[in-house]
PDB file of N, CA and C in Angstrom:
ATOM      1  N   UNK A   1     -20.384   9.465   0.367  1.00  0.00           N
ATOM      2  CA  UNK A   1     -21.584  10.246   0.417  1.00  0.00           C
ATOM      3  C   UNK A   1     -22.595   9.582   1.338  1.00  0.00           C
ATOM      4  N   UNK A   2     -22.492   8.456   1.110  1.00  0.00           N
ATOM      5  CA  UNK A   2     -23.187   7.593   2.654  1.00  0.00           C
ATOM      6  C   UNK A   2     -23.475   7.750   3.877  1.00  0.00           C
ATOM      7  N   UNK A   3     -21.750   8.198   4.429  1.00  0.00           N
ATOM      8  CA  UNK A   3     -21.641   8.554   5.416  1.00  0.00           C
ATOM      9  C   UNK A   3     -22.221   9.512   5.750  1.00  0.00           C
ATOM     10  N   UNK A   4     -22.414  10.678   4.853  1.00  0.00           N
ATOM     11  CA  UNK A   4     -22.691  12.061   5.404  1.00  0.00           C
ATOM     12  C   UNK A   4     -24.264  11.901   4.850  1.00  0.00           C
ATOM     13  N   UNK A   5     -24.870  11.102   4.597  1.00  0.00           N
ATOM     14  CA  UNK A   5     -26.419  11.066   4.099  1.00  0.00           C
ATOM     15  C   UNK A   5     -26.451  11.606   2.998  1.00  0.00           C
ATOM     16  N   UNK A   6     -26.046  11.904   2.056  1.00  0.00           N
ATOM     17  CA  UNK A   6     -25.745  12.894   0.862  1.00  0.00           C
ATOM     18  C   UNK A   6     -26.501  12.074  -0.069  1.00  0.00           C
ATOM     19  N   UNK A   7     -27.605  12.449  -1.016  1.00  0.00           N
ATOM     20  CA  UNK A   7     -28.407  11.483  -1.619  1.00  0.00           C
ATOM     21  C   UNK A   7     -28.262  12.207  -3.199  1.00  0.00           C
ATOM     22  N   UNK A   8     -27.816  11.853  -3.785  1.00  0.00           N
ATOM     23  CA  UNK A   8     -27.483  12.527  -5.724  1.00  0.00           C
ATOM     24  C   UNK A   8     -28.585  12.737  -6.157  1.00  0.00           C
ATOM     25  N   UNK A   9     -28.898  13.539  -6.557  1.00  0.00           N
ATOM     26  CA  UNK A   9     -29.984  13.858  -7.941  1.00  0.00           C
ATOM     27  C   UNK A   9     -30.339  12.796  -9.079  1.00  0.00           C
ATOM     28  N   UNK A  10     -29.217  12.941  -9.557  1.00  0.00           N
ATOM     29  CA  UNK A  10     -28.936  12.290 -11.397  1.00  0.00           C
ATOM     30  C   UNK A  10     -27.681  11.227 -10.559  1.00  0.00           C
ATOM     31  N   UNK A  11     -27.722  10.150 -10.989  1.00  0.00           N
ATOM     32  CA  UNK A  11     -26.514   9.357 -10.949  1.00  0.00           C
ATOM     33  C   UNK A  11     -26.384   8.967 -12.214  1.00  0.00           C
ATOM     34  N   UNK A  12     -25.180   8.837 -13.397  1.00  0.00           N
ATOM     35  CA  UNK A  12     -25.187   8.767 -14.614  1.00  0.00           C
ATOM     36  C   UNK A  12     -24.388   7.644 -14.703  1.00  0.00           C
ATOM     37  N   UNK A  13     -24.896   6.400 -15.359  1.00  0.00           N
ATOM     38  CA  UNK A  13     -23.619   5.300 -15.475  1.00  0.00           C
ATOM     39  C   UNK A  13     -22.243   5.473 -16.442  1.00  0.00           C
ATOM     40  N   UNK A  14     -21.610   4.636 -15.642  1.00  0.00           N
ATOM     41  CA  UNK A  14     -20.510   4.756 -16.400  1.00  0.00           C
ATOM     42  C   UNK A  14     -20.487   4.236 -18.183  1.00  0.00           C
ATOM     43  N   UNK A  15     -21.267   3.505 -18.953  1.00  0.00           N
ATOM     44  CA  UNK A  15     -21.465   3.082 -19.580  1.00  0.00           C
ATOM     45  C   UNK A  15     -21.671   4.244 -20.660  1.00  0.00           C
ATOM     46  N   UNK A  16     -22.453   5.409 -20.367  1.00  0.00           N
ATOM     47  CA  UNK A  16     -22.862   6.772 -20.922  1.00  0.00           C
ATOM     48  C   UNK A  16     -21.592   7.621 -20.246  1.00  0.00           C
ATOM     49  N   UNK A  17     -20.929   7.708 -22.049  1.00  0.00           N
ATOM     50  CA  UNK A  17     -19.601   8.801 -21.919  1.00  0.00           C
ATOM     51  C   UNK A  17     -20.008   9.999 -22.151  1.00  0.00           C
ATOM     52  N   UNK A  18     -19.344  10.851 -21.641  1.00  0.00           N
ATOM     53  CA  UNK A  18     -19.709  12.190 -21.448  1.00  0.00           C
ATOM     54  C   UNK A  18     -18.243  12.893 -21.835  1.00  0.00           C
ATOM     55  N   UNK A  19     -18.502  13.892 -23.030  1.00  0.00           N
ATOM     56  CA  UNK A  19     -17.774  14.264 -23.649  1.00  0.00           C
ATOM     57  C   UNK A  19     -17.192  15.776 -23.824  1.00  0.00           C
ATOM     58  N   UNK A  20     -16.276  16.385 -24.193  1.00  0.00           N
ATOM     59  CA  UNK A  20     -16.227  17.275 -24.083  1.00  0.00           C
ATOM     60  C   UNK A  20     -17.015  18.539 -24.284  1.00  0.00           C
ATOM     61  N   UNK A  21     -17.966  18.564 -24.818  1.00  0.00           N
ATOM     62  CA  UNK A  21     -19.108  19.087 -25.260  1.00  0.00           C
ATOM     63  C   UNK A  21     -19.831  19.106 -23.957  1.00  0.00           C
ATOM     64  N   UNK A  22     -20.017  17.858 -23.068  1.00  0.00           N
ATOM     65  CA  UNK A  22     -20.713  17.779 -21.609  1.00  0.00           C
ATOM     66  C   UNK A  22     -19.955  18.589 -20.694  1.00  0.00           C
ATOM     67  N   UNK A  23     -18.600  18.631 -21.120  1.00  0.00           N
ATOM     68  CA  UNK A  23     -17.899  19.445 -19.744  1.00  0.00           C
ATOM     69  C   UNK A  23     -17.986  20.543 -20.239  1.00  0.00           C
ATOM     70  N   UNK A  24     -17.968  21.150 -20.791  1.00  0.00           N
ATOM     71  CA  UNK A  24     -17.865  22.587 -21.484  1.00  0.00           C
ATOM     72  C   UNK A  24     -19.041  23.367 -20.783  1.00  0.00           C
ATOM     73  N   UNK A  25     -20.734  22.587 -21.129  1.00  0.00           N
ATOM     74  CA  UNK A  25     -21.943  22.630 -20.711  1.00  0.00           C
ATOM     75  C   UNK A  25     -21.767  22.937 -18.826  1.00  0.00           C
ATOM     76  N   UNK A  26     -20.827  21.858 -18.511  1.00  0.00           N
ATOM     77  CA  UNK A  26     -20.700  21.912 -16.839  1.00  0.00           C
ATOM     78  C   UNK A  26     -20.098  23.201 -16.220  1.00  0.00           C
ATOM     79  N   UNK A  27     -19.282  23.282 -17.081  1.00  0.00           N
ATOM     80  CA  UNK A  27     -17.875  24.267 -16.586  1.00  0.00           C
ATOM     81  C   UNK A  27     -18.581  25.789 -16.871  1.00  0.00           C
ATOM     82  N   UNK A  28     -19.333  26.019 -17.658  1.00  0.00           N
ATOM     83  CA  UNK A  28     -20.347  27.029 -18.300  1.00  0.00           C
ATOM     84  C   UNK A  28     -21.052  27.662 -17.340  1.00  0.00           C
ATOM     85  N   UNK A  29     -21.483  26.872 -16.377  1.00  0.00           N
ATOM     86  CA  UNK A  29     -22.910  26.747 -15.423  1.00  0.00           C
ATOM     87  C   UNK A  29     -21.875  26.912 -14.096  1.00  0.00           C
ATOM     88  N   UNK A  30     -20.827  26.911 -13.805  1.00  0.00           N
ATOM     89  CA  UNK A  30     -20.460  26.609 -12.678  1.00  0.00           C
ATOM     90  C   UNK A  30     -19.410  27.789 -12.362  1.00  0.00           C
ATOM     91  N   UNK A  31     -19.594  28.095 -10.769  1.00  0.00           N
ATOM     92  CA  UNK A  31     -18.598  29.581 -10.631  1.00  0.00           C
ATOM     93  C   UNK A  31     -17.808  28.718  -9.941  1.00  0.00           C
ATOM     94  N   UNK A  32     -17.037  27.435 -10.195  1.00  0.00           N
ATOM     95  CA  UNK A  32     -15.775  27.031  -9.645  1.00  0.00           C
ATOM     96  C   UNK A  32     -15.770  25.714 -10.110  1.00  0.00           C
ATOM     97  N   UNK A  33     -14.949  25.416 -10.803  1.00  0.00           N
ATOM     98  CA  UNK A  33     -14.613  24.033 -11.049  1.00  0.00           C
ATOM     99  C   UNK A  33     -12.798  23.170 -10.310  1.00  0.00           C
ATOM    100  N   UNK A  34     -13.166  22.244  -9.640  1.00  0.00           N
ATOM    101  CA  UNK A  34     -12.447  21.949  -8.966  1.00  0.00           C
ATOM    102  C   UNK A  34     -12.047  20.460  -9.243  1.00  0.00           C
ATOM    103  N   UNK A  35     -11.039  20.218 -10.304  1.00  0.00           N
ATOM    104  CA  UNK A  35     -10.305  19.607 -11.020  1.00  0.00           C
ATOM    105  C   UNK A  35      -9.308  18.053 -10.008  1.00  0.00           C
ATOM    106  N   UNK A  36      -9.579  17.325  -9.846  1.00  0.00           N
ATOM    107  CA  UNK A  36      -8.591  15.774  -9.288  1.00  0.00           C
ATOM    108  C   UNK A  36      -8.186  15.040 -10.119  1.00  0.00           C
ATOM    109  N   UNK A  37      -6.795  14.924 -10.069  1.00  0.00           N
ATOM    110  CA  UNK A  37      -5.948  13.928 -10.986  1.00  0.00           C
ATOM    111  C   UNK A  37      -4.840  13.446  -9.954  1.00  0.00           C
ATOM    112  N   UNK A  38      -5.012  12.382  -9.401  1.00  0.00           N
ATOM    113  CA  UNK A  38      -3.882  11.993  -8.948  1.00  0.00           C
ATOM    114  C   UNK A  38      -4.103  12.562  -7.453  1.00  0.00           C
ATOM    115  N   UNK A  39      -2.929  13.201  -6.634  1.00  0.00           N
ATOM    116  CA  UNK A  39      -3.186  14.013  -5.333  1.00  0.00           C
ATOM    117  C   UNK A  39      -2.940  15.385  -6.033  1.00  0.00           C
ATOM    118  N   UNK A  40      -2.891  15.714  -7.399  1.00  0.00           N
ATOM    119  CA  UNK A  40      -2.746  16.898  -7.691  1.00  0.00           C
ATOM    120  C   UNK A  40      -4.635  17.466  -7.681  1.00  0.00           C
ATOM    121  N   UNK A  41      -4.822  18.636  -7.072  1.00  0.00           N
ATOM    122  CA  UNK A  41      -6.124  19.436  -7.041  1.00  0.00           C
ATOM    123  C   UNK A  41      -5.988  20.891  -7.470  1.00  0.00           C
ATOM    124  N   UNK A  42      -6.303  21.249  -8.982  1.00  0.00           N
ATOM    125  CA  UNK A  42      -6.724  22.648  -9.493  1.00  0.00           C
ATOM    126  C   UNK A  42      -7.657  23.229  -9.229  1.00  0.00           C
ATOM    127  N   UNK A  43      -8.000  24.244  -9.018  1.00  0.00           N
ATOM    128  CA  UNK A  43      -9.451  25.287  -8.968  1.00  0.00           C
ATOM    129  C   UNK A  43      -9.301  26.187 -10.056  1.00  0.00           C
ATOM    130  N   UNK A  44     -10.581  26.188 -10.463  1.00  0.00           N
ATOM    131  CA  UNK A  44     -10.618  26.743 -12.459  1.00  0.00           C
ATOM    132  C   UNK A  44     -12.138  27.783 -11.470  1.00  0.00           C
ATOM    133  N   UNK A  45     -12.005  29.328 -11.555  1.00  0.00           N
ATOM    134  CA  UNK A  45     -13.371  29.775 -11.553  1.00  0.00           C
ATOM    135  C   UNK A  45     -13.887  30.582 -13.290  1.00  0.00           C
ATOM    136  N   UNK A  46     -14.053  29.815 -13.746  1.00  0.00           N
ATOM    137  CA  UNK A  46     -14.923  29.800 -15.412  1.00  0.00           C
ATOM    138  C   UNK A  46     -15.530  31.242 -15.549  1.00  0.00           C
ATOM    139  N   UNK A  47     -16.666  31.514 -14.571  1.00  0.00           N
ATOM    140  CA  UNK A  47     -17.012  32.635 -14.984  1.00  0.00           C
ATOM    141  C   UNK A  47     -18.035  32.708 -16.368  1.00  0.00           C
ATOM    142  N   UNK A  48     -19.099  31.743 -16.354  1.00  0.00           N
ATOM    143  CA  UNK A  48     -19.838  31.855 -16.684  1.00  0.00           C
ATOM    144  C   UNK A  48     -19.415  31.307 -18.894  1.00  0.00           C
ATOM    145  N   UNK A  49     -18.048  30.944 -18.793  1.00  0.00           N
ATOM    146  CA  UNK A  49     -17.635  30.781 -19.770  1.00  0.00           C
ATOM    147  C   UNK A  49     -16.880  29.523 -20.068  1.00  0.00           C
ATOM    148  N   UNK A  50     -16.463  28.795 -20.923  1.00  0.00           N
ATOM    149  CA  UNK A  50     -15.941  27.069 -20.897  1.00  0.00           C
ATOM    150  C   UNK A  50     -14.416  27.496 -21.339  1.00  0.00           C
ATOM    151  N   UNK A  51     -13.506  28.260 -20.833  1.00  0.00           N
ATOM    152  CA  UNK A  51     -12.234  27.861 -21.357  1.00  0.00           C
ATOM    153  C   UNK A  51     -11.263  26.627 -21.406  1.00  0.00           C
ATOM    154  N   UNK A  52     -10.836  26.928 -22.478  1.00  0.00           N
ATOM    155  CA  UNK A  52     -10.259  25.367 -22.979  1.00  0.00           C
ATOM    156  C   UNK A  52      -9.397  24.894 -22.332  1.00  0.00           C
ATOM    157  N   UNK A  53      -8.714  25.683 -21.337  1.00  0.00           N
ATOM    158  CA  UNK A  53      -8.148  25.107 -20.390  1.00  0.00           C
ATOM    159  C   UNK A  53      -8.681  24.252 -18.927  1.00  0.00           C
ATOM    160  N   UNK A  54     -10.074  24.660 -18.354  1.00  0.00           N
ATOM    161  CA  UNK A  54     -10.691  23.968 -17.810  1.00  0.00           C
ATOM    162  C   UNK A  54     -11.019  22.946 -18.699  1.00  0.00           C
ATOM    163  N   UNK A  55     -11.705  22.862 -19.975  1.00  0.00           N
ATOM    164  CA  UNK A  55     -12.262  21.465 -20.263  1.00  0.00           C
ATOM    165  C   UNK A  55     -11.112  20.433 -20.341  1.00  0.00           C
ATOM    166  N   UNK A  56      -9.962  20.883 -21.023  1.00  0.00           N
ATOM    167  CA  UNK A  56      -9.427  20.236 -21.164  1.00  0.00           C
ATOM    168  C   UNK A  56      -8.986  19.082 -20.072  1.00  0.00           C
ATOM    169  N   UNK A  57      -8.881  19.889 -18.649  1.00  0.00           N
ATOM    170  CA  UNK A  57      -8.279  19.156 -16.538  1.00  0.00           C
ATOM    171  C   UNK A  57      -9.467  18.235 -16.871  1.00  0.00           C
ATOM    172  N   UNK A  58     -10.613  19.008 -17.182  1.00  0.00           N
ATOM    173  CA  UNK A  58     -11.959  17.787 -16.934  1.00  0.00           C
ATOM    174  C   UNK A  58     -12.133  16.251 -17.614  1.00  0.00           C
ATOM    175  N   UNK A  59     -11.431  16.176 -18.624  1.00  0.00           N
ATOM    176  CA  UNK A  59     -11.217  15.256 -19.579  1.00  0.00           C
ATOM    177  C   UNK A  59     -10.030  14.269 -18.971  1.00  0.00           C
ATOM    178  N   UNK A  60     -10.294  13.122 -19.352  1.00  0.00           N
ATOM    179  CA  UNK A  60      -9.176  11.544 -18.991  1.00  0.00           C
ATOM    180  C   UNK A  60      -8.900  11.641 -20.529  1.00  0.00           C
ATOM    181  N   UNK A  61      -8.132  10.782 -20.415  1.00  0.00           N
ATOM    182  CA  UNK A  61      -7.067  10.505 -21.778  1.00  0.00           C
ATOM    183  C   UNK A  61      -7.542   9.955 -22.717  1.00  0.00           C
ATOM    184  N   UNK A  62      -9.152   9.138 -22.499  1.00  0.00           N
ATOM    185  CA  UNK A  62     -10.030   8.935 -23.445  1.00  0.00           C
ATOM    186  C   UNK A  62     -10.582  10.121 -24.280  1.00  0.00           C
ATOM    187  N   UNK A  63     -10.335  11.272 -23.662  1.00  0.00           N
ATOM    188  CA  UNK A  63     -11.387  12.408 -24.284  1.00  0.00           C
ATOM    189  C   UNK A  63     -12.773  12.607 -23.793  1.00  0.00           C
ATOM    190  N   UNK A  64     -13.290  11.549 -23.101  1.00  0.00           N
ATOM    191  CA  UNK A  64     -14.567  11.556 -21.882  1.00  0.00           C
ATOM    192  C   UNK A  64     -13.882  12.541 -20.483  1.00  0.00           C
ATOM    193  N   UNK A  65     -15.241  12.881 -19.914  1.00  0.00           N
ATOM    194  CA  UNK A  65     -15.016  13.399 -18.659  1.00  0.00           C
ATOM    195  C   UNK A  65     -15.013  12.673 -17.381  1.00  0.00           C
ATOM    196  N   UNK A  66     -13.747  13.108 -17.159  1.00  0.00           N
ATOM    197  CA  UNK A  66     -13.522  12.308 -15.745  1.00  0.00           C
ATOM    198  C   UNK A  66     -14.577  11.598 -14.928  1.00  0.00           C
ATOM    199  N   UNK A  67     -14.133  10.349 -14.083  1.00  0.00           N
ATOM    200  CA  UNK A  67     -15.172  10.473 -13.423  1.00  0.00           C
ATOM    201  C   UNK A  67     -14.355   9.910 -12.332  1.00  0.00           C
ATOM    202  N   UNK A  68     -15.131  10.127 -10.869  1.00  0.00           N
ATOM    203  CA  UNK A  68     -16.682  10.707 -11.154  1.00  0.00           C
ATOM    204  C   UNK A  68     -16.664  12.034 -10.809  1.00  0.00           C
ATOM    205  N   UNK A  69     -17.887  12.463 -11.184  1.00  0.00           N
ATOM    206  CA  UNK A  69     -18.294  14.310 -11.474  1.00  0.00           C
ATOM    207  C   UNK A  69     -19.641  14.377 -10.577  1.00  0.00           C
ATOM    208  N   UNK A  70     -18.767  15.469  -9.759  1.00  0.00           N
ATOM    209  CA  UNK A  70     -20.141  15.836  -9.189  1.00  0.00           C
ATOM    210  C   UNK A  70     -20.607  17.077  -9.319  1.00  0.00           C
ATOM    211  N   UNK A  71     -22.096  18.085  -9.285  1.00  0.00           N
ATOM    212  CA  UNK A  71     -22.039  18.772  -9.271  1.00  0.00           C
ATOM    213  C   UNK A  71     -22.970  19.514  -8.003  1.00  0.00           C
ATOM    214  N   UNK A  72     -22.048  20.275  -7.228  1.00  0.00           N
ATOM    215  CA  UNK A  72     -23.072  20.702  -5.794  1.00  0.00           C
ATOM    216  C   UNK A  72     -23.408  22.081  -6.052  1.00  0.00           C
ATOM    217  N   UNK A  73     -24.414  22.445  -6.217  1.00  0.00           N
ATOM    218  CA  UNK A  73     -24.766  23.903  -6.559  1.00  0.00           C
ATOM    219  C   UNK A  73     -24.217  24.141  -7.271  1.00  0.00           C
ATOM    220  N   UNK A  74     -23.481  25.676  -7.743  1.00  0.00           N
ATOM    221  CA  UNK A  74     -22.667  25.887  -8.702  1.00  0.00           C
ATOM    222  C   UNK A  74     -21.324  25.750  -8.572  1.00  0.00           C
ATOM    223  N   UNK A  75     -20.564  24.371  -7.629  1.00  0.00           N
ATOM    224  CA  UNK A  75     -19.131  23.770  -8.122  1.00  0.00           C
ATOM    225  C   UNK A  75     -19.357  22.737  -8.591  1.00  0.00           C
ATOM    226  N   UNK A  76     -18.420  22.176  -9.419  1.00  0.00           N
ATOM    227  CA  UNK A  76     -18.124  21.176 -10.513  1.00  0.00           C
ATOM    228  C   UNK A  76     -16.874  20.318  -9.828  1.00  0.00           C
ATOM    229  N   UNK A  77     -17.221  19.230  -9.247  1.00  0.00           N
ATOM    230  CA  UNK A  77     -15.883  18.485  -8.686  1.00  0.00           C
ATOM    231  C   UNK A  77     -15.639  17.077  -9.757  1.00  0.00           C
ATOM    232  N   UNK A  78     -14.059  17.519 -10.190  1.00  0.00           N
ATOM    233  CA  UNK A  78     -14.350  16.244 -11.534  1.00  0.00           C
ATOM    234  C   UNK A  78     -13.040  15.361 -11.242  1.00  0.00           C
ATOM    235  N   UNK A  79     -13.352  14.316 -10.431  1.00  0.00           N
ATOM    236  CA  UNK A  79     -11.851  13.703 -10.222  1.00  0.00           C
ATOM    237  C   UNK A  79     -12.166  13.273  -9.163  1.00  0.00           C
ATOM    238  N   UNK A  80     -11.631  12.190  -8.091  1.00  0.00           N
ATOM    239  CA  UNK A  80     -11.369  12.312  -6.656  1.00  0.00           C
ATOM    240  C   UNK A  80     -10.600  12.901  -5.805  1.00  0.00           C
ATOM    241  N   UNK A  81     -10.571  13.593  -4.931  1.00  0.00           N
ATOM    242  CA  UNK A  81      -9.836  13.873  -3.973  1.00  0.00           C
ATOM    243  C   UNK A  81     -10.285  14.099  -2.417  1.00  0.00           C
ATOM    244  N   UNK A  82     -10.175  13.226  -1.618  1.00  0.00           N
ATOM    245  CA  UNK A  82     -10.902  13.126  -0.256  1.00  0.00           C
ATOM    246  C   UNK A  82     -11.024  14.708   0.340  1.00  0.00           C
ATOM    247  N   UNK A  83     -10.020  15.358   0.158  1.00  0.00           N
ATOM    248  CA  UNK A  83      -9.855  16.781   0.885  1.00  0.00           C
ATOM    249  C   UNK A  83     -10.876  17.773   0.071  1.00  0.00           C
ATOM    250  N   UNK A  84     -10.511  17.426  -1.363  1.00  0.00           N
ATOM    251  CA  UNK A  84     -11.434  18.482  -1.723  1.00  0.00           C
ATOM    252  C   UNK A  84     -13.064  18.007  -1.919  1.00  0.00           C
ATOM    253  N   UNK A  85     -13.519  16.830  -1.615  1.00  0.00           N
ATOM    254  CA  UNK A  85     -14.981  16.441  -1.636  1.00  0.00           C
ATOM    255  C   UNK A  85     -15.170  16.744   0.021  1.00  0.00           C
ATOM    256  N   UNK A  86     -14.280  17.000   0.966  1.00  0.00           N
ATOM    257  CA  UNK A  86     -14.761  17.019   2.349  1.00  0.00           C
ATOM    258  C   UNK A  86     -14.801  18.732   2.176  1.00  0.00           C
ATOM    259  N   UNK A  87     -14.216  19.512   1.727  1.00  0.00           N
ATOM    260  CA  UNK A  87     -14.474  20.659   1.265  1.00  0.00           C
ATOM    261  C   UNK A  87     -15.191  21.583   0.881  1.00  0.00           C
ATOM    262  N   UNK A  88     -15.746  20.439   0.035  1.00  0.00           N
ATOM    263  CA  UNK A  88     -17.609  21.354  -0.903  1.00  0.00           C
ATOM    264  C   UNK A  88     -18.501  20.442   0.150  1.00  0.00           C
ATOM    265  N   UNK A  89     -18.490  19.291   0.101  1.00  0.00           N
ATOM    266  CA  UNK A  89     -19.550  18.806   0.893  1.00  0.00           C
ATOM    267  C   UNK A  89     -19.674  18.890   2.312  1.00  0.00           C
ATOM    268  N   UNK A  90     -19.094  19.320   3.140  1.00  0.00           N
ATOM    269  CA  UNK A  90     -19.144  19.329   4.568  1.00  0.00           C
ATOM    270  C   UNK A  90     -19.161  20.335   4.554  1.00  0.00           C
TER     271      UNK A  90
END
């Protein structure tokens, strides 16, 4: 985000878990959620609603939400993936 001057709003530490209840809230608010695990990349469009199948991509194996999470307007990027952050952000 450096590179491209990109300056965050909210930066939330890692220390403060964010739980399924937080992604639900995210995924709610957002007309595309765009899911990173690995080099695997899902696109979830919610629709104004938290199905349990999006919260569930958003969640690590702790039961916290992935990180890191960003949110750019109304997409939800929860995971890394270079292609899909050059995607929403560029």
């Amino acid at each position: 985000m450096d590179a491209n001057k990109i300056e965050p709003k909210e930066v939330v530490p890692a220390s403060r878990k964010l739980s399924s209840t937080d992604a639900a809230a995210l995924a709610k608010g957002a007309s595309r959620v765009v899911v990173a695990k690995g080099k695997s990349v899902r696109e979830f469009a919610p629709g104004g609603k938290a199905p349990k199948d999006v919260v569930e991509a958003m969640l690590g194996p702790t039961g916290n939400l992935r990180a890191p999470t960003l949110k750019v307007g109304k997409v939800v990027l929860v995971g890394f993936n270079d292609e899909a952050y050059t995607n929403v952000l560029l």
